[in-house]
C-alpha atoms as a PDB file:
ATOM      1  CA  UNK A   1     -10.887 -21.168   7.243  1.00  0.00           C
ATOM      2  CA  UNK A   2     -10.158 -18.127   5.537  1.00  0.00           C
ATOM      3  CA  UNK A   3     -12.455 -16.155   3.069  1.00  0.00           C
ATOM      4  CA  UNK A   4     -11.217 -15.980  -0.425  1.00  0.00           C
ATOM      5  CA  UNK A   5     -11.262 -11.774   0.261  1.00  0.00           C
ATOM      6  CA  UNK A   6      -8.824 -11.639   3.146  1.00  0.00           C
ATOM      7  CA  UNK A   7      -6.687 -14.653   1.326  1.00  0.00           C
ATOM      8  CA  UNK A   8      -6.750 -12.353  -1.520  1.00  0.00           C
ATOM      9  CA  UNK A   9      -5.580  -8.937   0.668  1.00  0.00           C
ATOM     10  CA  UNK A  10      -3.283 -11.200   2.328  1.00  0.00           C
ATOM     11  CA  UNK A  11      -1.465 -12.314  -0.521  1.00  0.00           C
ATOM     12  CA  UNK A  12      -2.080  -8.755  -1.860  1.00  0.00           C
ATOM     13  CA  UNK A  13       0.120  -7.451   0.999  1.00  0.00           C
ATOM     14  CA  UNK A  14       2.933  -9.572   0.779  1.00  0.00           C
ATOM     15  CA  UNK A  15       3.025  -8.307  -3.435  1.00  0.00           C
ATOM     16  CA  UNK A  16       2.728  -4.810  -1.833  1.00  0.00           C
ATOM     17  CA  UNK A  17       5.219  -5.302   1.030  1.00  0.00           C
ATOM     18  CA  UNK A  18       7.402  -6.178  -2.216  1.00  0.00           C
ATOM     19  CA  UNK A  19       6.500  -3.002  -4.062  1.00  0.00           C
ATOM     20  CA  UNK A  20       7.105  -1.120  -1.243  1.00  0.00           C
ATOM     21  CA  UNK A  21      10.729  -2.566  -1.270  1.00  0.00           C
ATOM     22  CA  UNK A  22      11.389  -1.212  -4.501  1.00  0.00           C
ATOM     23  CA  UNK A  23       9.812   2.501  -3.901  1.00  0.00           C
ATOM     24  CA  UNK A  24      12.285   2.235  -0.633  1.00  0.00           C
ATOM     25  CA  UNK A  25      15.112   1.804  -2.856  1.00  0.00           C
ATOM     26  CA  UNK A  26      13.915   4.332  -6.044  1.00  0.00           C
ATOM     27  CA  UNK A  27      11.477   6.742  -4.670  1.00  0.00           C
ATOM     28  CA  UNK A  28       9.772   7.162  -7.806  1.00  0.00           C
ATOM     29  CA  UNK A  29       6.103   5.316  -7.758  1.00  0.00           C
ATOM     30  CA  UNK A  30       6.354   5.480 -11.636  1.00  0.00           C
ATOM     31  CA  UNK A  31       9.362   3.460 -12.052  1.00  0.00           C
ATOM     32  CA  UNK A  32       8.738   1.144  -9.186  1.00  0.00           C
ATOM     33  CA  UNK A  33       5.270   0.717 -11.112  1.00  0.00           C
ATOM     34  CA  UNK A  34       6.927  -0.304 -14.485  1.00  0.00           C
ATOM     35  CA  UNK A  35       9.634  -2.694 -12.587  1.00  0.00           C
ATOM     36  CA  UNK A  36       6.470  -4.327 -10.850  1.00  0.00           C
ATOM     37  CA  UNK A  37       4.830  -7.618 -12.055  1.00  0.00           C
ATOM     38  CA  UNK A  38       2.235  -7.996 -13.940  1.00  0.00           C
ATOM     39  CA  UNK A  39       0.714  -9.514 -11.016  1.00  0.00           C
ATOM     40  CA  UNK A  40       1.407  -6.107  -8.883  1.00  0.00           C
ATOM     41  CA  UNK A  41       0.076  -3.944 -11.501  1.00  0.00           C
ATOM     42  CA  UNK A  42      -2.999  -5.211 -11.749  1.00  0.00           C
ATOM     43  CA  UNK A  43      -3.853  -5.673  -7.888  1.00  0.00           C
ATOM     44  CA  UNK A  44      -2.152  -1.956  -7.406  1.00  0.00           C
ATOM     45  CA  UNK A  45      -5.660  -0.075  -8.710  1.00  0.00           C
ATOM     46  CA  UNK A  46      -7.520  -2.799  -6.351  1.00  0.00           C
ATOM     47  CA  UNK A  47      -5.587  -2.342  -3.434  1.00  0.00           C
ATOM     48  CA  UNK A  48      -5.758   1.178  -3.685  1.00  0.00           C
ATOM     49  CA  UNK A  49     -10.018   0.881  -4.561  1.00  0.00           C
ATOM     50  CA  UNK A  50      -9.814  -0.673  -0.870  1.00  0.00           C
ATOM     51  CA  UNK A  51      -7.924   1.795   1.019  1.00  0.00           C
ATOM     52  CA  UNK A  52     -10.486   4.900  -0.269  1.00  0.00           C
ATOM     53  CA  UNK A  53     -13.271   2.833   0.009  1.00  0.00           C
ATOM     54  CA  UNK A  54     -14.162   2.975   3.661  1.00  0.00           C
END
């Protein structure tokens, strides 16, 4: 059984992998940013508080 912390980086990934669709196809972190969901917005600052962490 899975930990709610790696379901939540799992699922986090998959939002990213979809994020980083969008930067493929504009380049510009800002605009993919406002195009993302409010669901990827708000787990963007997390995900990012996780990378730096270690």
């Amino acid at each position: 059984m899975m930990t709610t912390e790696t379901f939540l980086m799992t699922k986090l990934l998959r939002e990213l992998k979809q994020m980083n669709d969008f930067l493929a196809v504009e380049q510009t972190r800002g605009l993919a940013l406002m195009k993302a969901t409010p669901l990827q917005r708000m787990m963007w600052p997390v995900f990012c508080n996780q990378l730096f962490k270690s």
